[in-house]
C-alpha atoms as a PDB file:
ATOM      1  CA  UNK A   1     -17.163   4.265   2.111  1.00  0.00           C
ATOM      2  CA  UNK A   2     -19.724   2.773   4.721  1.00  0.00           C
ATOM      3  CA  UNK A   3     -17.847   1.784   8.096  1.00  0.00           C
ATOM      4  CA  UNK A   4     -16.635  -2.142   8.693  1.00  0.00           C
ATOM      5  CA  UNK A   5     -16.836  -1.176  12.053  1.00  0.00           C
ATOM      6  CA  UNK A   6     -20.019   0.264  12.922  1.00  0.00           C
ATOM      7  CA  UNK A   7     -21.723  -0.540   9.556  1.00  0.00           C
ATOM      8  CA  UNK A   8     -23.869   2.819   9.927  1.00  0.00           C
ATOM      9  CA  UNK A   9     -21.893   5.662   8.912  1.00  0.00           C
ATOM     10  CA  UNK A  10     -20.092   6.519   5.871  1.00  0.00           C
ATOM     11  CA  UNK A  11     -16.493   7.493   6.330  1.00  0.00           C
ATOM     12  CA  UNK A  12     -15.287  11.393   6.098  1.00  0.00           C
ATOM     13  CA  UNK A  13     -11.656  12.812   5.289  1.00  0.00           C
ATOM     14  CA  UNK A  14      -9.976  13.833   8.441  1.00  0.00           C
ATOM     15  CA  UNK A  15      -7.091  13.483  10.914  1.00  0.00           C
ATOM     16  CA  UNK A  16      -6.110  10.650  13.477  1.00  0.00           C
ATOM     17  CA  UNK A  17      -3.608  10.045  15.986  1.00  0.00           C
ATOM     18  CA  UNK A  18      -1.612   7.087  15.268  1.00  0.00           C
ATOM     19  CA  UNK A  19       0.259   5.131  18.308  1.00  0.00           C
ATOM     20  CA  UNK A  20       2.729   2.348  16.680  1.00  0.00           C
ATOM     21  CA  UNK A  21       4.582   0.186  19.394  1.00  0.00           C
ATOM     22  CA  UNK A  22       7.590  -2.559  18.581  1.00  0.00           C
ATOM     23  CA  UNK A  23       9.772  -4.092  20.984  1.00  0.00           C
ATOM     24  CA  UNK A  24       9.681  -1.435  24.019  1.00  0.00           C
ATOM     25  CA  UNK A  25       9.261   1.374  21.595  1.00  0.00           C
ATOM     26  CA  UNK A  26       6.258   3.799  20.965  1.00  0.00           C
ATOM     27  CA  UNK A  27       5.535   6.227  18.052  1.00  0.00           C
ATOM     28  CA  UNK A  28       2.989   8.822  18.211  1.00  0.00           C
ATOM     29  CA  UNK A  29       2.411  10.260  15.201  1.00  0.00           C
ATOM     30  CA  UNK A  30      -0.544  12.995  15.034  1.00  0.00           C
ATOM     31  CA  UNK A  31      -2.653  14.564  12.366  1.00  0.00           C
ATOM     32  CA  UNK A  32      -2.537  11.779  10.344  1.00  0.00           C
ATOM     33  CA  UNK A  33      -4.832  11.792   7.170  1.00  0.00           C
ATOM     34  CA  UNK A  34      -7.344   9.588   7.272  1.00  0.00           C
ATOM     35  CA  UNK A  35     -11.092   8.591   7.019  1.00  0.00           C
ATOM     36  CA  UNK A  36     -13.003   9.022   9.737  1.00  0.00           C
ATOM     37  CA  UNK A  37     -16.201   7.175  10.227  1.00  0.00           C
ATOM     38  CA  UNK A  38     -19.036  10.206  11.163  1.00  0.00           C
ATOM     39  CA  UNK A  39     -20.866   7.887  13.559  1.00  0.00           C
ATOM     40  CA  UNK A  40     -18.378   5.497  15.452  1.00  0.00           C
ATOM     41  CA  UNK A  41     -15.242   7.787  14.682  1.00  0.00           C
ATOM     42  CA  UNK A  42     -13.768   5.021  13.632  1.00  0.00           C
ATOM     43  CA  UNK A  43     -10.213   6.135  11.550  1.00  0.00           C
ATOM     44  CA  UNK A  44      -8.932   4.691   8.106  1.00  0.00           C
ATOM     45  CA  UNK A  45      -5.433   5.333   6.961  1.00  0.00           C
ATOM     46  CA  UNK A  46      -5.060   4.700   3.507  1.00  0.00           C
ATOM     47  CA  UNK A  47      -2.057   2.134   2.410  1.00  0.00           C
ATOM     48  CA  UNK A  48       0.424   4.890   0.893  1.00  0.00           C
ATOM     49  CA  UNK A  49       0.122   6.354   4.685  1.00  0.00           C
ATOM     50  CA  UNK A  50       0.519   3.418   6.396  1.00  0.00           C
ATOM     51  CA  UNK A  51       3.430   2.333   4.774  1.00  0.00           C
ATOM     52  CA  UNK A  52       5.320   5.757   4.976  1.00  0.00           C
ATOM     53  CA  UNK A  53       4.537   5.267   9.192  1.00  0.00           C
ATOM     54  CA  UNK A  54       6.020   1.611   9.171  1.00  0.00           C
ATOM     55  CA  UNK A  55       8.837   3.119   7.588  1.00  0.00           C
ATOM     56  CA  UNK A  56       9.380   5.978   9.930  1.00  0.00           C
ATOM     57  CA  UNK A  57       8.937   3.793  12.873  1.00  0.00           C
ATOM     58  CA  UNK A  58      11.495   1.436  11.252  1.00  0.00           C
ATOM     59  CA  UNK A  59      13.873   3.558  11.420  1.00  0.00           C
ATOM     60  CA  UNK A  60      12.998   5.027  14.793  1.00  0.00           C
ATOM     61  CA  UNK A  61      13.795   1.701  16.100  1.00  0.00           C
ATOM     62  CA  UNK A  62      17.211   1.668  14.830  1.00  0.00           C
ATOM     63  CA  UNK A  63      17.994   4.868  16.292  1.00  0.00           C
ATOM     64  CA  UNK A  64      16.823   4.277  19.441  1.00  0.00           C
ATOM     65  CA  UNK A  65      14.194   5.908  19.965  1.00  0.00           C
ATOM     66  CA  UNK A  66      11.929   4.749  23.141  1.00  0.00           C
ATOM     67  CA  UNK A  67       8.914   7.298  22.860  1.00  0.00           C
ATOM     68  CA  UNK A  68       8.559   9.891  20.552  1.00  0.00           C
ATOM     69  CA  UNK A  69       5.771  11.821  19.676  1.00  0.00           C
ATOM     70  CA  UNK A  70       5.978  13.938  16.075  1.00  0.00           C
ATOM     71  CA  UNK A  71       3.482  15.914  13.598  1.00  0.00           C
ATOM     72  CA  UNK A  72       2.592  14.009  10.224  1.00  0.00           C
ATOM     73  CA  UNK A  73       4.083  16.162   7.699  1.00  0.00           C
ATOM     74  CA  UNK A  74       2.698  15.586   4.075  1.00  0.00           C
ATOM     75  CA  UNK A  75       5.686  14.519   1.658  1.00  0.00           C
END
């Protein structure tokens, strides 16, 4: 897929950091799969992904969790 960012480059499979933040707490979740735009680097996590994160950081919320920084592991 062509970039909505840059509008150059076409997108690549790849990996990307993603930093999710909610009332005073932050989630770090690396080596997330996603598509990564070859020119701007631009990164594109697909909606099966995303929701699994908003889910995980859901429920570090109600445990407490301030910062926390954790591997994506494929389900």
């Amino acid at each position: 897929m062509k970039c909505v960012i840059c509008k150059q480059g076409e997108t690549r499979p790849g990996k990307a950091t993603v930093t999710l933040e909610r009332n005073g707490m932050t989630l770090v979740v690396k080596n997330v799969p996603a598509r990564v735009c070859a020119n701007c680097g631009e990164e594109y996590v697909d909606e099966k992904t995303t929701s699994r994160l908003l889910k995980e950081a859901e429920e570090a919320a109600r445990a407490g969790v301030q910062v926390d920084i954790r591997e994506y592991i494929a389900a």
